[in-house]
N, C-alpha and C. Protein backbone atom coordinates (compact mmCIF):
# COMPACT_ATOMS: atom_id res chain seq x y z
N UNK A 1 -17.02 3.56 -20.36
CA UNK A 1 -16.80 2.16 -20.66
C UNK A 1 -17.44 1.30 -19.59
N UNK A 2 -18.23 0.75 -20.10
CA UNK A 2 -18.73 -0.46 -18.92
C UNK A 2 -18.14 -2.14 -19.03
N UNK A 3 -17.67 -2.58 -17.55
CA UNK A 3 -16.73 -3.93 -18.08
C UNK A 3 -17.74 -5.03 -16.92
N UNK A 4 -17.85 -5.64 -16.23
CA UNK A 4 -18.52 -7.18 -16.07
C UNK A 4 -17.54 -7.31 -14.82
N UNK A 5 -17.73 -6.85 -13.66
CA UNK A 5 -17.21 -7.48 -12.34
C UNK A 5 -17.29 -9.11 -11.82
N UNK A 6 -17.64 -9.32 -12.59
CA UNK A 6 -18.36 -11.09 -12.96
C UNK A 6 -17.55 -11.72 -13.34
N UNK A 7 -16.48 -10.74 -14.26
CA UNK A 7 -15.63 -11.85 -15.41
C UNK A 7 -14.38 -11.46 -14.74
N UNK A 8 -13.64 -12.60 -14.82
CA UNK A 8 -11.96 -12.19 -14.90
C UNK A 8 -11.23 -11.76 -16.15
N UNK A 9 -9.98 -11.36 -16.20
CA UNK A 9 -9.49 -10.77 -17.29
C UNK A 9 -9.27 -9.50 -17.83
N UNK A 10 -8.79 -9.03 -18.70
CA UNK A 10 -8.27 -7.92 -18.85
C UNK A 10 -9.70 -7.49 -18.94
N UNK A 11 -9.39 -5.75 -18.54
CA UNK A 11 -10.77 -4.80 -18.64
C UNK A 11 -10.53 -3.72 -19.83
N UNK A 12 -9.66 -3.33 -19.96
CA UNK A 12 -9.36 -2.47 -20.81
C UNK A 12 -7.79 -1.86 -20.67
N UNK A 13 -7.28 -1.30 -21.91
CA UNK A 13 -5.92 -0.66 -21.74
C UNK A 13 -6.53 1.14 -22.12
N UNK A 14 -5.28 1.53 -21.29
CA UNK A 14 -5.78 3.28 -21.23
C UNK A 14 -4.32 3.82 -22.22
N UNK A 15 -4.14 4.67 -22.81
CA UNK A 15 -3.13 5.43 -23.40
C UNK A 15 -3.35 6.71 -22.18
N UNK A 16 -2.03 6.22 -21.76
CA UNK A 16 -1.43 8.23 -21.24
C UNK A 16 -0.22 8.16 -21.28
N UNK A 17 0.62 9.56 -20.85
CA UNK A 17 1.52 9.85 -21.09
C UNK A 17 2.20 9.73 -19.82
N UNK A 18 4.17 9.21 -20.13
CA UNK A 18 4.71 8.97 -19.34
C UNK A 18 4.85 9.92 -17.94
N UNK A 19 4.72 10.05 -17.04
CA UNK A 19 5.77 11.17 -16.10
C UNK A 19 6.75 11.00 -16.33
N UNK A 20 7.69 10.62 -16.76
CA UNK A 20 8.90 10.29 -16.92
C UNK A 20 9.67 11.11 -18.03
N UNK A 21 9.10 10.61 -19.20
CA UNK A 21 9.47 11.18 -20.55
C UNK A 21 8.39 12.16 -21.48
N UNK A 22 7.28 12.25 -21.35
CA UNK A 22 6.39 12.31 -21.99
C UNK A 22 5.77 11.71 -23.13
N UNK A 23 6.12 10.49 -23.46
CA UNK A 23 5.94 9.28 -24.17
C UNK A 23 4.74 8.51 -24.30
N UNK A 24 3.51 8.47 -25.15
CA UNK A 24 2.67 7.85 -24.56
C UNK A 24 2.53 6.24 -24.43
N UNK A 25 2.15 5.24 -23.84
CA UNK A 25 2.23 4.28 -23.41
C UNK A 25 0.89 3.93 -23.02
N UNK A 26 0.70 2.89 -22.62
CA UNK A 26 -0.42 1.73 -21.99
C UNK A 26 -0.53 0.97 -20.89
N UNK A 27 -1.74 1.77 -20.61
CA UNK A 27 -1.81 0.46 -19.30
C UNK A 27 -2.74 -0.62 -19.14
N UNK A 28 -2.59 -1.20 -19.03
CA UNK A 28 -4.01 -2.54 -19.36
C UNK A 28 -4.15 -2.65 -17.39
N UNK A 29 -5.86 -3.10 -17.47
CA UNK A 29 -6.03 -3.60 -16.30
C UNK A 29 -7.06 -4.74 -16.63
N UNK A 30 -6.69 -5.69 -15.45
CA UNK A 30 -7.46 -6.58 -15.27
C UNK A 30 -8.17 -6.85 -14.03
N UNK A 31 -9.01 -7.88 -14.20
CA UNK A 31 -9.47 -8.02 -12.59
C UNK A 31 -9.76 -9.36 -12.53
N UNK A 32 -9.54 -9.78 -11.32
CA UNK A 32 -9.02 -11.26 -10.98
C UNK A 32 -10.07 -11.40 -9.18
N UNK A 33 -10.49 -12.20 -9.28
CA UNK A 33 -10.92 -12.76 -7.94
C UNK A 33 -10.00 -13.62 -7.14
N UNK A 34 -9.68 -13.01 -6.07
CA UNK A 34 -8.44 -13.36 -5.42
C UNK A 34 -9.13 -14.25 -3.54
N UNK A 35 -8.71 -15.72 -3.96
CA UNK A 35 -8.59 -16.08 -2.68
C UNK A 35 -9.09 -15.33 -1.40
N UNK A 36 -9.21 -14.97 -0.50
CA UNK A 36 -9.05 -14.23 0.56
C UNK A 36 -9.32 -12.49 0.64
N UNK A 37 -8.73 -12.16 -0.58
CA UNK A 37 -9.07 -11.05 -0.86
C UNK A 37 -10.24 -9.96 -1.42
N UNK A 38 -10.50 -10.88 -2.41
CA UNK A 38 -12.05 -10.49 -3.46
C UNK A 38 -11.71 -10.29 -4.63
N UNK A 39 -12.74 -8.98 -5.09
CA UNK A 39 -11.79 -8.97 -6.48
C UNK A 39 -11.00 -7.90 -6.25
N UNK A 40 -10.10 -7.42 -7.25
CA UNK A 40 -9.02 -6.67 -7.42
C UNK A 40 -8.54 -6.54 -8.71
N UNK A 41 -8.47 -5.08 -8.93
CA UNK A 41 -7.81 -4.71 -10.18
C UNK A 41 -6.73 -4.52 -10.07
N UNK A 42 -5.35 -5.35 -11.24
CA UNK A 42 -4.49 -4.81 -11.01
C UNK A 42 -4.37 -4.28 -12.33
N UNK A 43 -2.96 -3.19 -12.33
CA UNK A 43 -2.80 -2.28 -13.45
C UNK A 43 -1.17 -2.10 -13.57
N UNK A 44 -0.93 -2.75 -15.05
CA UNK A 44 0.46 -2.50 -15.28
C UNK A 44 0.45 -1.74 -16.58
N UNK A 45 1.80 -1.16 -17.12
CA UNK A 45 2.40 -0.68 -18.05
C UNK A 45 3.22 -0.55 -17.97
N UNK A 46 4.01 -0.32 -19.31
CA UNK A 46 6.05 -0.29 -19.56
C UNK A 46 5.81 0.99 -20.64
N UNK A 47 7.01 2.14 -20.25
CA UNK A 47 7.01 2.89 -21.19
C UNK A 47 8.28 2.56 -22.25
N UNK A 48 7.88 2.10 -23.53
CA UNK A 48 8.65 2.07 -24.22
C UNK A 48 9.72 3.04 -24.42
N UNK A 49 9.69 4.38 -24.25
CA UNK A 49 10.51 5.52 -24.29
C UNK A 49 11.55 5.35 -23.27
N UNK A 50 11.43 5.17 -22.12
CA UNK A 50 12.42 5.34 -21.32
C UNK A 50 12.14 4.01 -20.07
N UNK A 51 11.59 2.74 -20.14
CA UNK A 51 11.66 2.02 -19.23
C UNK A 51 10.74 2.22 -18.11
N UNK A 52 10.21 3.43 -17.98
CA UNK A 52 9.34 3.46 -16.45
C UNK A 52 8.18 2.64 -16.67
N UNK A 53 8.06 2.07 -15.20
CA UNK A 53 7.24 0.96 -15.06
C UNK A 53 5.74 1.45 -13.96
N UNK A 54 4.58 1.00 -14.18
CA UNK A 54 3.52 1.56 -13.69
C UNK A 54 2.94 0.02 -13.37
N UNK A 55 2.77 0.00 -12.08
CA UNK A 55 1.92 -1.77 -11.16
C UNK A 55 1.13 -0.62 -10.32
N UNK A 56 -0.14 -0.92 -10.38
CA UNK A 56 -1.08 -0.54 -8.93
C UNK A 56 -2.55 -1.86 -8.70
N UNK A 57 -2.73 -1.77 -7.90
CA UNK A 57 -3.57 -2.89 -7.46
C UNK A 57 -4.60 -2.44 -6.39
N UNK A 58 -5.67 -2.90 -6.68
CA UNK A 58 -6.95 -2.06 -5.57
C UNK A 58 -8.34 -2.85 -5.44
N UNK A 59 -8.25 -2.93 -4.54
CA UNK A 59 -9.74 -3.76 -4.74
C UNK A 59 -10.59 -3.17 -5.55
N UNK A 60 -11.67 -4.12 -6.20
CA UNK A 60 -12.51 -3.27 -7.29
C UNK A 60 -13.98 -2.70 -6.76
N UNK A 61 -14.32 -3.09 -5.32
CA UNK A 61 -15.43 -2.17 -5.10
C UNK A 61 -14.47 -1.14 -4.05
N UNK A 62 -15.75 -0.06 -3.84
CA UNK A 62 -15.38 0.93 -2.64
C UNK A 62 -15.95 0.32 -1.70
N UNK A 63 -15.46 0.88 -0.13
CA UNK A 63 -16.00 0.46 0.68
C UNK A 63 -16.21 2.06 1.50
N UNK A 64 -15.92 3.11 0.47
CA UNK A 64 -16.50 4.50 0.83
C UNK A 64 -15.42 4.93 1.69
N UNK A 65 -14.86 6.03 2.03
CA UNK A 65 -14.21 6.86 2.73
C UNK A 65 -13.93 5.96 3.99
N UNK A 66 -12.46 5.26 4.59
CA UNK A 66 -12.61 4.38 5.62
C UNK A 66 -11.05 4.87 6.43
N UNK A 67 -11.27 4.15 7.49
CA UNK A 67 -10.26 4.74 8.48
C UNK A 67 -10.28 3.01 8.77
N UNK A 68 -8.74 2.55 8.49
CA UNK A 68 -8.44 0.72 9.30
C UNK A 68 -7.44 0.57 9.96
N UNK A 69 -8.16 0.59 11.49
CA UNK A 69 -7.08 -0.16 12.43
C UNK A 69 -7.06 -1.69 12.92
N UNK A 70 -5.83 -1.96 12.74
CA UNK A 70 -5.41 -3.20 12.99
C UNK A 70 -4.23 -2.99 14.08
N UNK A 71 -4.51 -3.49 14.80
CA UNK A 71 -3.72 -3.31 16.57
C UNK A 71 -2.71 -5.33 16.14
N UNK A 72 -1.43 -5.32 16.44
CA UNK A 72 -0.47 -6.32 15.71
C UNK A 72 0.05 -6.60 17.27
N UNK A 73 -0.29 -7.53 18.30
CA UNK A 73 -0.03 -7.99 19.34
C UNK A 73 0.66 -9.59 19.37
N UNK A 74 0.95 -9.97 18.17
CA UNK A 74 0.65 -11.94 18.10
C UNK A 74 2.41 -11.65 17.36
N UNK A 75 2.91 -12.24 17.44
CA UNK A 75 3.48 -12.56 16.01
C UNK A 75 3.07 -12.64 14.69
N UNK A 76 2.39 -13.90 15.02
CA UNK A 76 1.22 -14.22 13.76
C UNK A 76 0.69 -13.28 13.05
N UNK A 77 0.37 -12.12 13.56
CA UNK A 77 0.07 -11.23 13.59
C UNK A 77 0.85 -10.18 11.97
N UNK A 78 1.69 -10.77 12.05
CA UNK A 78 2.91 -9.94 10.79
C UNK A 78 2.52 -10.43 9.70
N UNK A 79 1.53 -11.54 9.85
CA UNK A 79 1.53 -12.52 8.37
C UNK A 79 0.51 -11.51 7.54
N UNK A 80 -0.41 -10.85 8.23
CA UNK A 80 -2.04 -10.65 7.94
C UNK A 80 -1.86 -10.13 6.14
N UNK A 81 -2.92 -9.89 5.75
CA UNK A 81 -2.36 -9.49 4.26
C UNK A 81 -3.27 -7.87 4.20
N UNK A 82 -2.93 -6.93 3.97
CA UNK A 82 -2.74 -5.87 3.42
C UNK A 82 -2.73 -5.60 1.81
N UNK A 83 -4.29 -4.63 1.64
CA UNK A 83 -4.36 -4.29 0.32
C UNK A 83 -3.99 -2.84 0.24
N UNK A 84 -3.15 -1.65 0.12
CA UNK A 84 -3.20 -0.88 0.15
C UNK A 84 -3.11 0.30 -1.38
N UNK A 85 -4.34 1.22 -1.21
CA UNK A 85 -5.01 1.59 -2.54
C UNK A 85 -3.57 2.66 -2.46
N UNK A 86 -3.45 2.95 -3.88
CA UNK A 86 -2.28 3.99 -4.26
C UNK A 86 -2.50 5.80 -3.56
N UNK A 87 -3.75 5.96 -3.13
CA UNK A 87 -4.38 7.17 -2.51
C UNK A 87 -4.45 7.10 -1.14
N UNK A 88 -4.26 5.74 -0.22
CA UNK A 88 -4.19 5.50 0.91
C UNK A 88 -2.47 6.08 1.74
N UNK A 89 -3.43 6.51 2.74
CA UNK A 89 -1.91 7.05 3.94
C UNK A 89 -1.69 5.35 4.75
N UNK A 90 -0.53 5.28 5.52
CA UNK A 90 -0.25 3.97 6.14
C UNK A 90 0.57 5.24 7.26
N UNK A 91 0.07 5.00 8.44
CA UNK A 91 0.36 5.37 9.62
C UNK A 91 0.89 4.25 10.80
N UNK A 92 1.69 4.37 11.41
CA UNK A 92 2.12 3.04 12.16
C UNK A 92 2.77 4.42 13.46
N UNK A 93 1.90 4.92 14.55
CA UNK A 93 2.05 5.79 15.45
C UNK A 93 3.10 5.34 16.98
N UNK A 94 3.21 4.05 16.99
CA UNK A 94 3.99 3.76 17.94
C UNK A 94 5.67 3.25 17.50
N UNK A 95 5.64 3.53 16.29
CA UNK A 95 7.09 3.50 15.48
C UNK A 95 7.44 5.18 15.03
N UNK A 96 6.30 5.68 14.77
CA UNK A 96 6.47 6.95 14.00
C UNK A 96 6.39 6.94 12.42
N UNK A 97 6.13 6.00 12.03
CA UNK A 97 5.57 5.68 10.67
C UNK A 97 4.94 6.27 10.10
N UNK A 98 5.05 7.12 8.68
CA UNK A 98 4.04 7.39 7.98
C UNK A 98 4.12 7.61 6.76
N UNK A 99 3.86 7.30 5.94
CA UNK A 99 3.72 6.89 4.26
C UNK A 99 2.58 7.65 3.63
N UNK A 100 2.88 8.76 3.24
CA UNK A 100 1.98 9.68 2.44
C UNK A 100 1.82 9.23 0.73
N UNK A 101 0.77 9.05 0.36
CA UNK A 101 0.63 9.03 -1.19
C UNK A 101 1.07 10.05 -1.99
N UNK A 102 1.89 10.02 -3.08
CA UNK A 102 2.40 11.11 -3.93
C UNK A 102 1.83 10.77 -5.43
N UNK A 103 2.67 11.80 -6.27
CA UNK A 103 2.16 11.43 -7.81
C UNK A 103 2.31 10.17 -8.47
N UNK A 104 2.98 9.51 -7.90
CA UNK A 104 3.25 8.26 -8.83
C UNK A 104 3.44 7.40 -7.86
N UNK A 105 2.55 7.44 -6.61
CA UNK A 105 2.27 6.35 -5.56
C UNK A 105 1.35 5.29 -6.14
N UNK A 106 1.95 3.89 -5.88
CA UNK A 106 1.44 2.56 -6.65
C UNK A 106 0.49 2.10 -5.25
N UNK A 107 -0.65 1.53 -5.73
CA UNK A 107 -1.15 0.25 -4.78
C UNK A 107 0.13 -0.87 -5.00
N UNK A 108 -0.44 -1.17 -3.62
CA UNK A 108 0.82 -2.87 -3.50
C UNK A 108 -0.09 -4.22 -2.30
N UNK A 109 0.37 -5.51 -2.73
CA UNK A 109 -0.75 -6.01 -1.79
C UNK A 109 0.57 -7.00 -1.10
N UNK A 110 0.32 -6.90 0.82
CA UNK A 110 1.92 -7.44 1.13
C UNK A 110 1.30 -8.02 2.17
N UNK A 111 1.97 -7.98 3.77
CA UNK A 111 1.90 -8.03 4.39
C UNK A 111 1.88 -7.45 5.45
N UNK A 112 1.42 -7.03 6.94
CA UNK A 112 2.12 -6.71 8.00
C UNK A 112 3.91 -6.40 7.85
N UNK A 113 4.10 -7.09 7.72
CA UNK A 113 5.43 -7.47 8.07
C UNK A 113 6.45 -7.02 6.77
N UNK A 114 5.78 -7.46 5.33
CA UNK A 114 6.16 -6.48 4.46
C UNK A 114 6.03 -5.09 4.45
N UNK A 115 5.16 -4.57 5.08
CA UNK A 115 4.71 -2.70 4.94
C UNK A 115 6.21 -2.27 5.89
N UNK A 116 5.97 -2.88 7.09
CA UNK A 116 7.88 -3.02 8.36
C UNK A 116 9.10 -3.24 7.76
N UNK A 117 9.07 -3.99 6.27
CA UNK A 117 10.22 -4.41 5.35
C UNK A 117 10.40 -3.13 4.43
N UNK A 118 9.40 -3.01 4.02
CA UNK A 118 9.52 -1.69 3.01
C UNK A 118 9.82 -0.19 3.69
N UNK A 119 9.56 0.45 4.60
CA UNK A 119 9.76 0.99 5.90
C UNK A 119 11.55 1.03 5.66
N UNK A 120 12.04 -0.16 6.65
CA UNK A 120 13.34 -0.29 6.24
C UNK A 120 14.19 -0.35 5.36
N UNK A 121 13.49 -0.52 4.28
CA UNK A 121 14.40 -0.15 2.98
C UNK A 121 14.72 1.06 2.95
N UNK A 122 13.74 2.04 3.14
CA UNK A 122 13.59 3.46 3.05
C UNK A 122 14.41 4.32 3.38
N UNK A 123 14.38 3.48 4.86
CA UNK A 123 15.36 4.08 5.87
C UNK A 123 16.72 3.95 5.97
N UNK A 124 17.08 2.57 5.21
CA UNK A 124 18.35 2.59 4.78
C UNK A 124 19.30 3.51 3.78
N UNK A 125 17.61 3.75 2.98
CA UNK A 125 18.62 5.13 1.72
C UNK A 125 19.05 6.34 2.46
N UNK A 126 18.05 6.35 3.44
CA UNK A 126 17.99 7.67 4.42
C UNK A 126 19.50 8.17 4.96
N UNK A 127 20.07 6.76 5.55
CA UNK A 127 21.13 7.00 6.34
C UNK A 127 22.23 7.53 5.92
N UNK A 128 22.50 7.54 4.73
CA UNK A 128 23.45 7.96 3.83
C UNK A 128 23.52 9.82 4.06
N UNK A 129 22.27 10.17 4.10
CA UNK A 129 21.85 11.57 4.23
C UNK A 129 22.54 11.86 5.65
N UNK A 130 23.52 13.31 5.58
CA UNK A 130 23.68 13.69 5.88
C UNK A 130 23.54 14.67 7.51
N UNK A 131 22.34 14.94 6.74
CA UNK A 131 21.02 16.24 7.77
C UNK A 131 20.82 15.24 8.27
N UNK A 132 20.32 14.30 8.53
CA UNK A 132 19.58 13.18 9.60
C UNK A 132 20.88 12.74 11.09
N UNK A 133 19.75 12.77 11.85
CA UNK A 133 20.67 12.62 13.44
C UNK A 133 20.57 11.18 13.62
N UNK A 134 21.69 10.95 13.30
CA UNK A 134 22.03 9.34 13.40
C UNK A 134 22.05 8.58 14.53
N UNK A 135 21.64 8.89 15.31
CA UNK A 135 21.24 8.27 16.68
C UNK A 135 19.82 7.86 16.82
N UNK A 136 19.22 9.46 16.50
CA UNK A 136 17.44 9.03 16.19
C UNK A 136 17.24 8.47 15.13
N UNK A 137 17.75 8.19 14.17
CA UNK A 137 17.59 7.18 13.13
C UNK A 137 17.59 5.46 13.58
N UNK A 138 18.82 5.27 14.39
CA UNK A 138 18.90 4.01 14.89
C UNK A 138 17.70 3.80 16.01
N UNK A 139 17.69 4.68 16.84
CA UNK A 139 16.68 4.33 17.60
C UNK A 139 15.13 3.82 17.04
N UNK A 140 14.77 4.54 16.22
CA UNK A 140 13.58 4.43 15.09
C UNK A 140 13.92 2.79 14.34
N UNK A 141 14.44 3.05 13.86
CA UNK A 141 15.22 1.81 13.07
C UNK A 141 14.91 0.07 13.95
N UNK A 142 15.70 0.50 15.21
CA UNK A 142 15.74 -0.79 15.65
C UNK A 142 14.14 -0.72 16.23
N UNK A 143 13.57 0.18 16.43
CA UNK A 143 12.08 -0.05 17.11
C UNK A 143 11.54 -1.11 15.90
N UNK A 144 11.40 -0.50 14.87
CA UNK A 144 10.95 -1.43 13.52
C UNK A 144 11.49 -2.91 13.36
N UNK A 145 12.47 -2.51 14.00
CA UNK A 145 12.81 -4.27 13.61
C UNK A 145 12.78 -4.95 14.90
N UNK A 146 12.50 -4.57 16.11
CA UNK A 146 12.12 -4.89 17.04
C UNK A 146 10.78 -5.56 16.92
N UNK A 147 9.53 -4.94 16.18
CA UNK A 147 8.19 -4.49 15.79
C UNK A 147 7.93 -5.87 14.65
N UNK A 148 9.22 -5.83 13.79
CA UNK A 148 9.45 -6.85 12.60
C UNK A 148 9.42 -8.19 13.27
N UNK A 149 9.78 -8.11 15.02
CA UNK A 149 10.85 -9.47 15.16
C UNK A 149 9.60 -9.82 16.07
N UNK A 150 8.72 -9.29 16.33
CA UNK A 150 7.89 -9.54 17.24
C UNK A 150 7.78 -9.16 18.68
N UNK A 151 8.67 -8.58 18.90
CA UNK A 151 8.74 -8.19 20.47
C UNK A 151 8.14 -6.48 20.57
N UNK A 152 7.52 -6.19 19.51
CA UNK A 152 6.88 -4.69 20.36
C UNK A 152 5.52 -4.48 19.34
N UNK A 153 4.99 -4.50 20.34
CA UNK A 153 2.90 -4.43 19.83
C UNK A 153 3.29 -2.75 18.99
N UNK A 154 1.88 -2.84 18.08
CA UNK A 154 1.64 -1.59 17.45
C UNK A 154 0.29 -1.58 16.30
N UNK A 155 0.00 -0.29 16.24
CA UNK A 155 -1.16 -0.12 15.38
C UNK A 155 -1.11 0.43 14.07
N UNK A 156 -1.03 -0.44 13.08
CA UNK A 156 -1.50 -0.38 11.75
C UNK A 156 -2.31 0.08 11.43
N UNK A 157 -2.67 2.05 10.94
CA UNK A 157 -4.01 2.43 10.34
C UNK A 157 -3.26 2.79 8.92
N UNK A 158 -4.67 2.38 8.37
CA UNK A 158 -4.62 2.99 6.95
C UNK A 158 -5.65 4.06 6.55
N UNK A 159 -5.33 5.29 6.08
CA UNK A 159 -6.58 5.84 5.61
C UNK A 159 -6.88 6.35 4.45
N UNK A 160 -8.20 5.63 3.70
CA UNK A 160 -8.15 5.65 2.58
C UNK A 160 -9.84 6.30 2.00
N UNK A 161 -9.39 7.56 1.28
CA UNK A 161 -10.33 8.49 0.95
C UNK A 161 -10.93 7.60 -0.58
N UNK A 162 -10.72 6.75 -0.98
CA UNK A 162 -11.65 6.22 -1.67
C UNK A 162 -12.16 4.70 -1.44
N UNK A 163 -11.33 4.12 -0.60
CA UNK A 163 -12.07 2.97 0.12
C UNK A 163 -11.70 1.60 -0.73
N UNK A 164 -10.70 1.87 -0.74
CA UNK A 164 -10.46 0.47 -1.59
C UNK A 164 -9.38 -0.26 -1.10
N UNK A 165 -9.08 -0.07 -0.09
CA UNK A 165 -7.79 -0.36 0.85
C UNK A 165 -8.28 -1.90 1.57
N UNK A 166 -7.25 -2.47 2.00
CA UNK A 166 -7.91 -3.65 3.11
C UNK A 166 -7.11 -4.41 3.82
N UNK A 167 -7.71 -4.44 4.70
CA UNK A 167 -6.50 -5.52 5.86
C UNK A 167 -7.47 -6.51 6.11
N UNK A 168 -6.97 -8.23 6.01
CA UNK A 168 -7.50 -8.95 5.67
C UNK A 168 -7.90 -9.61 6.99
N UNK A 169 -8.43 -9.50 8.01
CA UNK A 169 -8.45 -10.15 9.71
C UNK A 169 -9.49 -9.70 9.95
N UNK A 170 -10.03 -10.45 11.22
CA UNK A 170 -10.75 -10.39 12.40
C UNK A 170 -11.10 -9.16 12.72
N UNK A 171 -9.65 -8.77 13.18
CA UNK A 171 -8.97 -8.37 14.29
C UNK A 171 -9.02 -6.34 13.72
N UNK A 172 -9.73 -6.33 12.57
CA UNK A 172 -9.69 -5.59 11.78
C UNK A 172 -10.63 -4.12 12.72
N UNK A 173 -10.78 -2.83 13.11
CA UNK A 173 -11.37 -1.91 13.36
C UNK A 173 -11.65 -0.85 11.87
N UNK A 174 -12.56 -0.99 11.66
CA UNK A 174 -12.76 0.23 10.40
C UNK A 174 -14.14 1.70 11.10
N UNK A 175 -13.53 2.20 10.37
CA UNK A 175 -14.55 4.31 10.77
C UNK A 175 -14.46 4.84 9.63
N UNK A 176 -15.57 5.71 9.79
CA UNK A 176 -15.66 6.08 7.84
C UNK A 176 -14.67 7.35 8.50
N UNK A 177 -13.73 7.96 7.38
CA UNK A 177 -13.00 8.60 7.68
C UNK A 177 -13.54 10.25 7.87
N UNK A 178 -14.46 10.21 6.51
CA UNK A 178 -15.08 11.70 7.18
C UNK A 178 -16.95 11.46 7.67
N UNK A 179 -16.99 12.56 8.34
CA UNK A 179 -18.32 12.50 9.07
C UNK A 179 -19.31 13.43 8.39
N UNK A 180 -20.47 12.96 7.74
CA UNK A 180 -21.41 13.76 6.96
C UNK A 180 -21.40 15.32 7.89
């Protein structure tokens, strides 16, 4: 199928089948030129069978196999905007952060400071669990929201094997992730 990176608007809808139920369903994508960002496809569907919901969002060119660090020293700094492709890892090494892509990992486009929000959600289901040493949990915990509140620097990499990922700054370091 060939669609017009030129135009906005829907590009096409795909039929597959739920993970959920095995139900088939639709996903339509479109692509939109975004402010600040560029363009970007996003991609929704609803499975009529059982409710599961499918959002991913990605920029629409590659920028090829990339490695992005963003070093977060400012406050200001929390605002930056973040495109992250559904195949991309999010590493945050001075918190202990790390967000592996799975089967039904969505792109999402946030913030600094949202990727630190979502983080803590996580970690809140966590606590409930048992096996986890609830001391090193808090300690971890408050580093993040320490990190959230502005009082502790850290480095934001993303690495993304198809290149469609993006952190929107300056302040931005990118490396192709693998080496011919």
């Amino acid at each position: 199928m060939d669609f017009d990176l030129d135009e906005e608007g829907k590009i096409w809808d795909l039929k597959v089948k739920c993970p959920r139920c095995d139900e088939e369903y639709i996903i339509s994508e479109y692509i939109y030129n975004i402010p600040l960002l560029g363009k970007v496809i996003l991609s929704r569907g609803l499975c009529n069978g059982c409710g599961y919901r499918y959002n991913d969002v990605r920029a629409a060119e590659s920028a090829g196999p990339q490695r992005i660090k963003l070093y977060i020293d400012e406050p200001e700094d929390l605002n930056i905007l973040v495109i992250r492709a559904a195949s991309a890892s999010i590493y945050i090494p001075e918190l202990g952060v790390s967000i592996e892509p799975g089967p039904a990992s969505e792109g999402f486009i946030t913030t600094v400071e949202g990727i630190l929000d979502r983080v803590l959600k996580i970690m809140g289901m966590l606590y409930s669990d048992d096996s986890i040493d609830k001391d090193a949990w808090m300690d971890v915990y408050n580093a993040i929201l320490d990190a959230k509140n502005g009082g502790k620097a850290f480095t934001l990499i993303i690495n993304d094997p198809d290149g469609i990922s993006r952190i929107i700054s300056d302040k931005v370091e990118k490396e192709r992730l693998y080496q011919d």
